[in-house]
Protein backbone atom coordinates (compact mmCIF):
# COMPACT_ATOMS: atom_id res chain seq x y z
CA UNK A 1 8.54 -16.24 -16.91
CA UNK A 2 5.64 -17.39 -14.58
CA UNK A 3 1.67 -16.69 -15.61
CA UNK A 4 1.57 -15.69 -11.61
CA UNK A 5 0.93 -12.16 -10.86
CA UNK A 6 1.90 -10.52 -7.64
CA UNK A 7 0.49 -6.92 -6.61
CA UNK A 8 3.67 -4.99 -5.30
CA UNK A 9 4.36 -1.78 -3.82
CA UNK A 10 5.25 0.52 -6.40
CA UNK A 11 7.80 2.36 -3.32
CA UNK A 12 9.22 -1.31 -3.20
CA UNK A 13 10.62 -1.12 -6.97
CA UNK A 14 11.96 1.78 -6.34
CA UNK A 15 9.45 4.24 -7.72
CA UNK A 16 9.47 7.61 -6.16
CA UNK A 17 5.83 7.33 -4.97
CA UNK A 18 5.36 7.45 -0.80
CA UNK A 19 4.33 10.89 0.90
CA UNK A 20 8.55 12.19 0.98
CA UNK A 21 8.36 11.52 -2.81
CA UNK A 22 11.22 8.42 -1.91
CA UNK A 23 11.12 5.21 -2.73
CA UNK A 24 11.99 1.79 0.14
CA UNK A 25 13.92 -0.19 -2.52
CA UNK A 26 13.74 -3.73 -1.90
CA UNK A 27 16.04 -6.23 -3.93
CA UNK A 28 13.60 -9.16 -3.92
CA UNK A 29 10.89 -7.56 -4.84
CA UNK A 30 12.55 -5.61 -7.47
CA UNK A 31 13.46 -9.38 -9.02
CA UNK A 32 10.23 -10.04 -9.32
CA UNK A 33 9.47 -7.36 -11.15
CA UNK A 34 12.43 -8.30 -13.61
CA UNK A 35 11.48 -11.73 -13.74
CA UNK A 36 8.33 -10.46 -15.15
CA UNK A 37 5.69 -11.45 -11.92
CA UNK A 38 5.42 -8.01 -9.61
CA UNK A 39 2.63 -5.91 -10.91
CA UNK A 40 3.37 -2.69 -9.25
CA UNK A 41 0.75 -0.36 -7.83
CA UNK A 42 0.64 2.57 -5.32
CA UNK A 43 -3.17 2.77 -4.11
CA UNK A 44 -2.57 6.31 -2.40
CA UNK A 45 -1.91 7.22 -6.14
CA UNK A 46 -4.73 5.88 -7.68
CA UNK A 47 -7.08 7.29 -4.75
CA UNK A 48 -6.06 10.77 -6.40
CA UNK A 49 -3.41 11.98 -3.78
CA UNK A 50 -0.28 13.79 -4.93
CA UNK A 51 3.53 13.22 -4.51
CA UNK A 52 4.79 14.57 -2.33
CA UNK A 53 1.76 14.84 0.34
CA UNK A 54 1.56 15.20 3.94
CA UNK A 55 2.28 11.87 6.07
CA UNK A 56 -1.01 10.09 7.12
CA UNK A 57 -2.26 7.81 9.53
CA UNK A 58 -4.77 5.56 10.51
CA UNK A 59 -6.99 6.38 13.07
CA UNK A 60 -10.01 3.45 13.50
CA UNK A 61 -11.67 4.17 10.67
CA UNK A 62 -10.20 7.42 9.09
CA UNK A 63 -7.54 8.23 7.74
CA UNK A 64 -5.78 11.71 8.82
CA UNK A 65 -3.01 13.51 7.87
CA UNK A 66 -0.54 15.40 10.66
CA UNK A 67 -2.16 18.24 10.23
CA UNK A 68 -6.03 16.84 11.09
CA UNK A 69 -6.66 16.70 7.06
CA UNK A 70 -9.61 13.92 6.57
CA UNK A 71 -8.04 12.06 3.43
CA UNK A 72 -10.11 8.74 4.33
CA UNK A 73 -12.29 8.71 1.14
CA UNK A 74 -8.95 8.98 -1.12
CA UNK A 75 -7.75 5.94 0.84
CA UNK A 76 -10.85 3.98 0.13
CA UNK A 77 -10.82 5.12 -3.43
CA UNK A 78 -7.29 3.92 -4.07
CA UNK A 79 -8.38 0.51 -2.17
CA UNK A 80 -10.58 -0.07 -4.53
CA UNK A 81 -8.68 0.91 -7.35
CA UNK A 82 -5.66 -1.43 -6.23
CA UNK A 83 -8.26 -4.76 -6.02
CA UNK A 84 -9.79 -3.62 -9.25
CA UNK A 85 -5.96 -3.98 -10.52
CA UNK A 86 -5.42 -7.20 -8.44
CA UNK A 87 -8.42 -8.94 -10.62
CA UNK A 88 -7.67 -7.92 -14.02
CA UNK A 89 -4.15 -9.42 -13.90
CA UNK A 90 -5.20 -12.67 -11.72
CA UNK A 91 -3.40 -11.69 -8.93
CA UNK A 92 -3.79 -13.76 -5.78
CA UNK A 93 -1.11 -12.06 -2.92
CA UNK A 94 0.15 -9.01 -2.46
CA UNK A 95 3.72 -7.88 -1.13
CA UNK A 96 2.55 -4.12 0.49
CA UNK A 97 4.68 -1.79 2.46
CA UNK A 98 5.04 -2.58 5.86
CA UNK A 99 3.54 -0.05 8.56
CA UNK A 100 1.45 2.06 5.89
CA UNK A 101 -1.90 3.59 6.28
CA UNK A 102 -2.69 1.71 3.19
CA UNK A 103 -0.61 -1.09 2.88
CA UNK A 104 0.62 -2.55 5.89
CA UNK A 105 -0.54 -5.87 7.55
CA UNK A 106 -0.55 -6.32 11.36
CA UNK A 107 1.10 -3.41 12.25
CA UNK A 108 0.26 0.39 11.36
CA UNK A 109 1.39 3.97 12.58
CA UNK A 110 -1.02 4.75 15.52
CA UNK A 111 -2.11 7.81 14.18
CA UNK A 112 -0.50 9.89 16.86
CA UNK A 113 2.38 10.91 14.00
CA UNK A 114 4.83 10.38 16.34
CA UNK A 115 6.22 6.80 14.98
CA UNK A 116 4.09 4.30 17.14
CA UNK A 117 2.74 1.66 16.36
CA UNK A 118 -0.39 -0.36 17.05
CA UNK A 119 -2.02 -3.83 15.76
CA UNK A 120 -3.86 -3.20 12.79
CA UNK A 121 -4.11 -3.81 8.56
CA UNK A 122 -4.38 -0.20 6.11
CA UNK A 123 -7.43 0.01 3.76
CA UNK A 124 -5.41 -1.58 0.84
CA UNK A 125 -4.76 -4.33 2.92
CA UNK A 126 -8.13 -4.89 4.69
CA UNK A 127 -9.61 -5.15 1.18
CA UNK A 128 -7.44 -7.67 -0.40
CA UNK A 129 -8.09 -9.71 2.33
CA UNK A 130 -11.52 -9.85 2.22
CA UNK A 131 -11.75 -10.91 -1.46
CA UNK A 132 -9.05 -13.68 -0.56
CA UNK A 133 -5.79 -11.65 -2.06
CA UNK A 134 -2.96 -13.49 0.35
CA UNK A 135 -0.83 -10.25 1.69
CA UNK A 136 2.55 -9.87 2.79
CA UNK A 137 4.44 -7.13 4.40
CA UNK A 138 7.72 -5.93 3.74
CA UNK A 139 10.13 -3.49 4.83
């Protein structure tokens, strides 16, 4: 078992944690976790919003839901939350759901709720980045 630490996606190992209260299952990253490395987190959780909850997306700044709800400071909340777990277990990257509000790196709903996409990082990501936490996006 490896001393490394890796900050996962807790929708990646299967834990019934996005907005549709469903999981995105991913094999590899579920290895890691059995091999004793993934540390898994959900950041929308720790920034105090429920499961299930209305979709939301990015829009510059703010984060809104499809509905116009303003759930921005629960997204910087759970940021902070999610880099306060990154240091206490060493961790140095991140594997983050791609396409999230939160999590994803490069590209990011649009905001528009209607499945487009734009360049762009979510809060989670944006953070981790700027206290040198190497992220990765997966599907």
């Amino acid at each position: 078992m490896s001393d490394e630490k890796i900050l996962v996606s807790a929708c990646l190992v299967g834990i019934n944690c996005r907005y549709d209260c469903k999981s995105k299952s991913n094999s590899k990253i579920i290895d890691l976790l059995d091999r004793g490395i993934a540390v898994p987190v959900c950041p929308e959780q720790l920034g105090g919003l429920p499961t299930p909850r209305e979709p939301a997306e990015r829009v510059g700044d703010k984060v809104l839901t499809g509905k116009g709800k303003d759930v921005t400071e629960n997204f910087i909340r759970g940021a902070e939350e999610a880099l306060k777990l990154a240091k206490l277990v060493g961790a140095k990257k991140a594997i983050l759901k791609s396409k999230s509000p939160m999590c994803g790196k490069g590209l990011i709903y649009d905001g528009t709720h209607t499945g487009n996409l734009t360049k762009g990082d979510g809060f989670a990501t944006e953070l981790f980045l700027q206290n040198n936490i190497e992220v990765e996006s997966c599907d």
